[in-house]
PDB file of N, CA and C in Angstrom:
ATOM      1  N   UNK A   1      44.610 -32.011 -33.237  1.00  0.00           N
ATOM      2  CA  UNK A   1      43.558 -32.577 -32.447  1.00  0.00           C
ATOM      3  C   UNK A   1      43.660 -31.991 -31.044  1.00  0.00           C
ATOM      4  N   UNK A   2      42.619 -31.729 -30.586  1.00  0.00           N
ATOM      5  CA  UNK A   2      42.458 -30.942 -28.923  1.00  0.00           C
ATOM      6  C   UNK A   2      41.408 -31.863 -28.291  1.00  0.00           C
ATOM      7  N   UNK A   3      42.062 -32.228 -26.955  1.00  0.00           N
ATOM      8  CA  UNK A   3      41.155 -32.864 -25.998  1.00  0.00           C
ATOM      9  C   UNK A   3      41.231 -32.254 -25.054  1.00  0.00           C
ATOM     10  N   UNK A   4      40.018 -32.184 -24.243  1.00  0.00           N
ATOM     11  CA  UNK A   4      39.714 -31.511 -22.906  1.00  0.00           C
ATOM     12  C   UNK A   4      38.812 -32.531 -21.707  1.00  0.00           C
ATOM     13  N   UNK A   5      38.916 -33.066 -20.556  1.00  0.00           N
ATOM     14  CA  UNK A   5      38.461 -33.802 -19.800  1.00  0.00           C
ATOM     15  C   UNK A   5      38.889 -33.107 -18.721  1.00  0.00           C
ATOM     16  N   UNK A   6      37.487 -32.853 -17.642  1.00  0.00           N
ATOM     17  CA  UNK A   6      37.784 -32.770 -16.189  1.00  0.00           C
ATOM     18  C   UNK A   6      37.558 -34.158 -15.656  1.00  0.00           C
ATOM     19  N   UNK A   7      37.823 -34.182 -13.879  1.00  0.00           N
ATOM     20  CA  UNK A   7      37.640 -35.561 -13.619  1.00  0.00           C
ATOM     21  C   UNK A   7      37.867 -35.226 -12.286  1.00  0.00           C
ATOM     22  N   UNK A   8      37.478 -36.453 -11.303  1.00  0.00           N
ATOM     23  CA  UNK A   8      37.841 -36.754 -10.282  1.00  0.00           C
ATOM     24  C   UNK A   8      38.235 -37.846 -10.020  1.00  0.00           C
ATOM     25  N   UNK A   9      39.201 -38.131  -9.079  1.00  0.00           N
ATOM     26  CA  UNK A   9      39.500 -39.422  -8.611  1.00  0.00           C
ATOM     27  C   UNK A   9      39.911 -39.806  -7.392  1.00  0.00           C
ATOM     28  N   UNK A  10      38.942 -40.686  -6.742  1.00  0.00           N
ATOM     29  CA  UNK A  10      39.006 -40.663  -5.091  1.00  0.00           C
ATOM     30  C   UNK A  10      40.188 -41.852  -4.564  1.00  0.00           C
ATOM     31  N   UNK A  11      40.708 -41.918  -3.365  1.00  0.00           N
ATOM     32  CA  UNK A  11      41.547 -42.650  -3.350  1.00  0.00           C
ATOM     33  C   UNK A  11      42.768 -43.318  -3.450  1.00  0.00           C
ATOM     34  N   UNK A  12      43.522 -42.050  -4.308  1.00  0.00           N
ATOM     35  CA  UNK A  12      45.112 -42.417  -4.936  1.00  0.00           C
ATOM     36  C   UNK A  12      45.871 -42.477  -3.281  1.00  0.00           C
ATOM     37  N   UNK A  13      47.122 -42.832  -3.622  1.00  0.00           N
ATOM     38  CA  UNK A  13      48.139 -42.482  -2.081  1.00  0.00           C
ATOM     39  C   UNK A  13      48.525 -41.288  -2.696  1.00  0.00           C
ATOM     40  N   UNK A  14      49.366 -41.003  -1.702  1.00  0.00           N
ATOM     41  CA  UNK A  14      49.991 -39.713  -1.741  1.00  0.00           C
ATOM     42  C   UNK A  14      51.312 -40.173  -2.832  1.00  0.00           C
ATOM     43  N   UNK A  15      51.602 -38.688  -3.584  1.00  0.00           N
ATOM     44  CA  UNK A  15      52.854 -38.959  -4.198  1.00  0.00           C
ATOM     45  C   UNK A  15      52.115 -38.735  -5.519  1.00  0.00           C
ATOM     46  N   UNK A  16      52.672 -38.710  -6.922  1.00  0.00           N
ATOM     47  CA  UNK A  16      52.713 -38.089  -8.073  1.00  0.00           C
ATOM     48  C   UNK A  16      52.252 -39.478  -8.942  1.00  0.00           C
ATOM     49  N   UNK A  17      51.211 -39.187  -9.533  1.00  0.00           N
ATOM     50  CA  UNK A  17      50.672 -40.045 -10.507  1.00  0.00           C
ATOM     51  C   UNK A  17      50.406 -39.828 -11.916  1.00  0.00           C
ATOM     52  N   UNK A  18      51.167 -40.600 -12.523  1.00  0.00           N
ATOM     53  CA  UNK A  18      50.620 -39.775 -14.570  1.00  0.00           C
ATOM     54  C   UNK A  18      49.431 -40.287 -15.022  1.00  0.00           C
ATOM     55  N   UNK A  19      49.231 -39.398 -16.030  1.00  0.00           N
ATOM     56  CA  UNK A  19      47.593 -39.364 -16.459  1.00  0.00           C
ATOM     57  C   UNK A  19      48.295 -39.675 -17.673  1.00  0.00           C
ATOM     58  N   UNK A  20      47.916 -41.161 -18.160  1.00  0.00           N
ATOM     59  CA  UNK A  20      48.073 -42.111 -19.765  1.00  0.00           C
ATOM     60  C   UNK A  20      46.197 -42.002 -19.998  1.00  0.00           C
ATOM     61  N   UNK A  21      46.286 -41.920 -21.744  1.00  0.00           N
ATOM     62  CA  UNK A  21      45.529 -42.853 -21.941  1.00  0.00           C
ATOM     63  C   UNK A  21      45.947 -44.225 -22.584  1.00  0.00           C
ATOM     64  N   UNK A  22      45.098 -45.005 -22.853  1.00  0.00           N
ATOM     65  CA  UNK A  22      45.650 -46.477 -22.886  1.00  0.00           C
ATOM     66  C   UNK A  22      44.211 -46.238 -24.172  1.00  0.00           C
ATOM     67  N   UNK A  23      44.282 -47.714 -24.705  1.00  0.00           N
ATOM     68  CA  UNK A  23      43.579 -48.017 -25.946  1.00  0.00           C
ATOM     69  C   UNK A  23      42.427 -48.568 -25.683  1.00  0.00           C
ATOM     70  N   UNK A  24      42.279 -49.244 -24.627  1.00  0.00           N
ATOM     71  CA  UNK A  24      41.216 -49.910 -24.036  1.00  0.00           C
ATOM     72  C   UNK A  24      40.715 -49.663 -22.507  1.00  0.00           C
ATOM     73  N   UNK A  25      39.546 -49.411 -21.842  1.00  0.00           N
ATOM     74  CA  UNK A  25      39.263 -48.917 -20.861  1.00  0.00           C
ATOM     75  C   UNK A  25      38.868 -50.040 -19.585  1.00  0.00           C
ATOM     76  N   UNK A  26      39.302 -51.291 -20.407  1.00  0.00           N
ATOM     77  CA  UNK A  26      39.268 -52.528 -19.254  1.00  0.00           C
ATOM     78  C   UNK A  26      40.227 -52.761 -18.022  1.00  0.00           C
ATOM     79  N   UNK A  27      39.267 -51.955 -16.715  1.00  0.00           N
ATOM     80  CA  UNK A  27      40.216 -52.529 -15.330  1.00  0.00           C
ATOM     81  C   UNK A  27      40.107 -53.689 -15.034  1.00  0.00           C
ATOM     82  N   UNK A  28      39.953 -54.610 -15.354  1.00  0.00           N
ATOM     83  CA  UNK A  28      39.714 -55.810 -14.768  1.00  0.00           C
ATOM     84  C   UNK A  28      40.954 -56.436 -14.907  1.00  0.00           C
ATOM     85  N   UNK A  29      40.784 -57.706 -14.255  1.00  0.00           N
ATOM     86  CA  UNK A  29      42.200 -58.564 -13.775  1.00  0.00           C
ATOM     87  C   UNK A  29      43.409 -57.595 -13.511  1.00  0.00           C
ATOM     88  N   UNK A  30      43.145 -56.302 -12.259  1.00  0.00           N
ATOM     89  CA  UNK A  30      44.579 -55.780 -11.908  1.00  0.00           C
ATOM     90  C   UNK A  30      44.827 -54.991 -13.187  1.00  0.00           C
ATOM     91  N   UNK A  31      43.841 -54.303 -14.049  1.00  0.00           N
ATOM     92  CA  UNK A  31      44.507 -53.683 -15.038  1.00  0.00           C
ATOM     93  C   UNK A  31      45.874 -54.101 -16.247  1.00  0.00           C
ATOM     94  N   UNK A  32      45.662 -55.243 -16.095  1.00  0.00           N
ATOM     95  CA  UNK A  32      46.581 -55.853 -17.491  1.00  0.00           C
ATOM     96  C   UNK A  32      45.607 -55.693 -18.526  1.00  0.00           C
ATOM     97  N   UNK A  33      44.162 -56.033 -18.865  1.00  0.00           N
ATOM     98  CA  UNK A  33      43.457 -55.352 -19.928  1.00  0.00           C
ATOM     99  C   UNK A  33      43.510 -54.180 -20.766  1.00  0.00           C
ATOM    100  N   UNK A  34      43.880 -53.404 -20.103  1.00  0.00           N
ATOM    101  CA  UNK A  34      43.907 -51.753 -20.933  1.00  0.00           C
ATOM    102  C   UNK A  34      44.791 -51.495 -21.866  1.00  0.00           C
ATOM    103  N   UNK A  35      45.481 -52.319 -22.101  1.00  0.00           N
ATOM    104  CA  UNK A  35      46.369 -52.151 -23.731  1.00  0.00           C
ATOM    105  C   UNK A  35      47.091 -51.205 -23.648  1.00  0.00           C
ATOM    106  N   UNK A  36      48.134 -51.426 -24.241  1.00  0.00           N
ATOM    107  CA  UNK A  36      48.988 -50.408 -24.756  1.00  0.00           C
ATOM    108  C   UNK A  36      48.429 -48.499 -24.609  1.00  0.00           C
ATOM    109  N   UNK A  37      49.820 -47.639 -24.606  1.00  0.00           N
ATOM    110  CA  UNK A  37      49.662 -46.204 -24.716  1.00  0.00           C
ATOM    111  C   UNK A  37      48.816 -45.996 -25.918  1.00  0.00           C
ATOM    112  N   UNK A  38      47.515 -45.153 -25.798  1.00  0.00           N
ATOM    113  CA  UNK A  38      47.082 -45.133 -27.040  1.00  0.00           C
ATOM    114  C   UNK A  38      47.992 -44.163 -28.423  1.00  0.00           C
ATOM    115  N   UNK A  39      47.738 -45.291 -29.306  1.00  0.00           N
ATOM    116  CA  UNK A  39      48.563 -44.200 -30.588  1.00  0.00           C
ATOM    117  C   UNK A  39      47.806 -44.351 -32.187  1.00  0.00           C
ATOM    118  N   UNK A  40      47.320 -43.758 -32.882  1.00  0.00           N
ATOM    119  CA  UNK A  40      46.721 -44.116 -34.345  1.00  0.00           C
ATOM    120  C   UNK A  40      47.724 -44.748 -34.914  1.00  0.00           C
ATOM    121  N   UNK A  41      49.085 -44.425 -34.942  1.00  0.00           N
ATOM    122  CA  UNK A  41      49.945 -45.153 -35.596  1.00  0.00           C
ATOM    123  C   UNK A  41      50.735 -46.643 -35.245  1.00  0.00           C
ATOM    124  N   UNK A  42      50.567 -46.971 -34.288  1.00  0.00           N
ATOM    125  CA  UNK A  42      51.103 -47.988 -33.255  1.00  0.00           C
ATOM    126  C   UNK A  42      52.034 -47.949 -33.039  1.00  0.00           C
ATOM    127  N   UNK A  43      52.479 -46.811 -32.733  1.00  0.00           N
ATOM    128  CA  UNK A  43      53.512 -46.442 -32.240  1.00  0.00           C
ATOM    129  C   UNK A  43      53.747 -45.874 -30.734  1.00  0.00           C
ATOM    130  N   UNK A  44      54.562 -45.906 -29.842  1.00  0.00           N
ATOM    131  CA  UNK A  44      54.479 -45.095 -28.504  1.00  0.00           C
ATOM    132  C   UNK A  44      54.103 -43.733 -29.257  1.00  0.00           C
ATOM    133  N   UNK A  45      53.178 -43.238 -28.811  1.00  0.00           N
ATOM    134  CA  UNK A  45      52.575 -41.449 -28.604  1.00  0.00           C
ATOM    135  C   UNK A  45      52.587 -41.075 -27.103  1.00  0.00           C
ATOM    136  N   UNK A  46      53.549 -39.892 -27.228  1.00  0.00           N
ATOM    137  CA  UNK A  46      53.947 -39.490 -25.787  1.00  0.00           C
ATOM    138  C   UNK A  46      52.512 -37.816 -25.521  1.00  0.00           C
ATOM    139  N   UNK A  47      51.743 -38.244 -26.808  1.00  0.00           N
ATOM    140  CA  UNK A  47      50.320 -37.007 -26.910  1.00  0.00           C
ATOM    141  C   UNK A  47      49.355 -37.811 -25.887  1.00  0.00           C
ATOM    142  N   UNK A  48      49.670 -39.197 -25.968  1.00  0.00           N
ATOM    143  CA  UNK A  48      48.771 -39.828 -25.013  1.00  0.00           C
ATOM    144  C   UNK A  48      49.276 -39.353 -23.818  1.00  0.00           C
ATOM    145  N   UNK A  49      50.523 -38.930 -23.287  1.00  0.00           N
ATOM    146  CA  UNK A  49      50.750 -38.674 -22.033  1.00  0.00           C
ATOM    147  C   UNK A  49      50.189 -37.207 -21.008  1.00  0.00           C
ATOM    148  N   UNK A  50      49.333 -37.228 -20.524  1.00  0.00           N
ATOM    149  CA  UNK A  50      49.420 -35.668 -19.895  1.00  0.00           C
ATOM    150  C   UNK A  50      50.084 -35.018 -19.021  1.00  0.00           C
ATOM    151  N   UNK A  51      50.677 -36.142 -18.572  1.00  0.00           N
ATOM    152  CA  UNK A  51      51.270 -35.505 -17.176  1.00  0.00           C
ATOM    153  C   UNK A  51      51.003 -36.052 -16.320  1.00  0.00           C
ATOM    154  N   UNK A  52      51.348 -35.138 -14.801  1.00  0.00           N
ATOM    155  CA  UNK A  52      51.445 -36.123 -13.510  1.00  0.00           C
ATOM    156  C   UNK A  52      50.477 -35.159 -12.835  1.00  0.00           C
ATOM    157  N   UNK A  53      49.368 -36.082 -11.720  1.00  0.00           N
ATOM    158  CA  UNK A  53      48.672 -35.448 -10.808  1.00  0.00           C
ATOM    159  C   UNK A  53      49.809 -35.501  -9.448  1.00  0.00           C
ATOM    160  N   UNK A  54      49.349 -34.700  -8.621  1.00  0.00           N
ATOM    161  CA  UNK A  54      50.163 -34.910  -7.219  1.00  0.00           C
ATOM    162  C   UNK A  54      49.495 -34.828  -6.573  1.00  0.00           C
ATOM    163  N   UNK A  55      49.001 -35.808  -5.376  1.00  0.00           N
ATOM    164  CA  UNK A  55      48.417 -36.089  -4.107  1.00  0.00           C
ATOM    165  C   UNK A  55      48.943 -36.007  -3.183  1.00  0.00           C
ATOM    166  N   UNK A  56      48.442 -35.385  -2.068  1.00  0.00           N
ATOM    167  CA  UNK A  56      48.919 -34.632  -0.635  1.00  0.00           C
ATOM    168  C   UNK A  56      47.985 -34.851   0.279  1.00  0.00           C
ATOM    169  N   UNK A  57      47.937 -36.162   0.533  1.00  0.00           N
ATOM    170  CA  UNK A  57      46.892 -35.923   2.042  1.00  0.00           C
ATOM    171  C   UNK A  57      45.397 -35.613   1.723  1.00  0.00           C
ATOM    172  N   UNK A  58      45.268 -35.804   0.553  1.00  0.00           N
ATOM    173  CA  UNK A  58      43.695 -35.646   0.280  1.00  0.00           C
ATOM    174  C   UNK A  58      42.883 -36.994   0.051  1.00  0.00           C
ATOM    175  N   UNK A  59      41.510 -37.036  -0.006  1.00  0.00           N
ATOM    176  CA  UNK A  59      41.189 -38.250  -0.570  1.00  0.00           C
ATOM    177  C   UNK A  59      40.651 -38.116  -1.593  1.00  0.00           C
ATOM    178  N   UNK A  60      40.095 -36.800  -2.138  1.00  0.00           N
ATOM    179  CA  UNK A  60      39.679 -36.485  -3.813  1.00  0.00           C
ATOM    180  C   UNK A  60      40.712 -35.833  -4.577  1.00  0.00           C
ATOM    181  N   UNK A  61      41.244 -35.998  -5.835  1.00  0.00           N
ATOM    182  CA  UNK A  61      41.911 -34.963  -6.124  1.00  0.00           C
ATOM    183  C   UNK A  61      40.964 -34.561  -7.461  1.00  0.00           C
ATOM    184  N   UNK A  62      40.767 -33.551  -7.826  1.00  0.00           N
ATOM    185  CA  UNK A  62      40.516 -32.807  -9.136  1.00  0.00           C
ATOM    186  C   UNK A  62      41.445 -32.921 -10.218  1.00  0.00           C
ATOM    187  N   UNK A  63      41.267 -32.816 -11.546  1.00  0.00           N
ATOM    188  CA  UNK A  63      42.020 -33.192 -12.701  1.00  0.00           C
ATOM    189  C   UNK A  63      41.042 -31.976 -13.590  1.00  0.00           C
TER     190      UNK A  63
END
């Protein structure tokens, strides 16, 4: 399976942030909604993980 997503995201602090997906796309209440790392098997999938963005003093970063 191959996924591809660009993105932006305004606002992070500075310092290194990972890119999860999660199972559910609900921010609400502080982000306790969004469920678990997504996995078909229910298992931790570290395929859900992409990696880390790093922010430097910007207020947009690109992905």
């Amino acid at each position: 399976m191959s996924y591809e997503k660009d993105g932006m995201n305004s606002g992070l602090p500075d310092g290194e942030h990972a890119i999860i997906i999660h199972q559910a796309g609900d921010l609400s209440n502080s982000c306790s909604n969004i469920g678990p790392i997504m996995a078909s098997d229910k298992k931790f999938n570290v395929s859900a993980i992409f990696g880390n963005v790093k922010v430097n003093g910007t207020t947009d970063t690109t992905i």
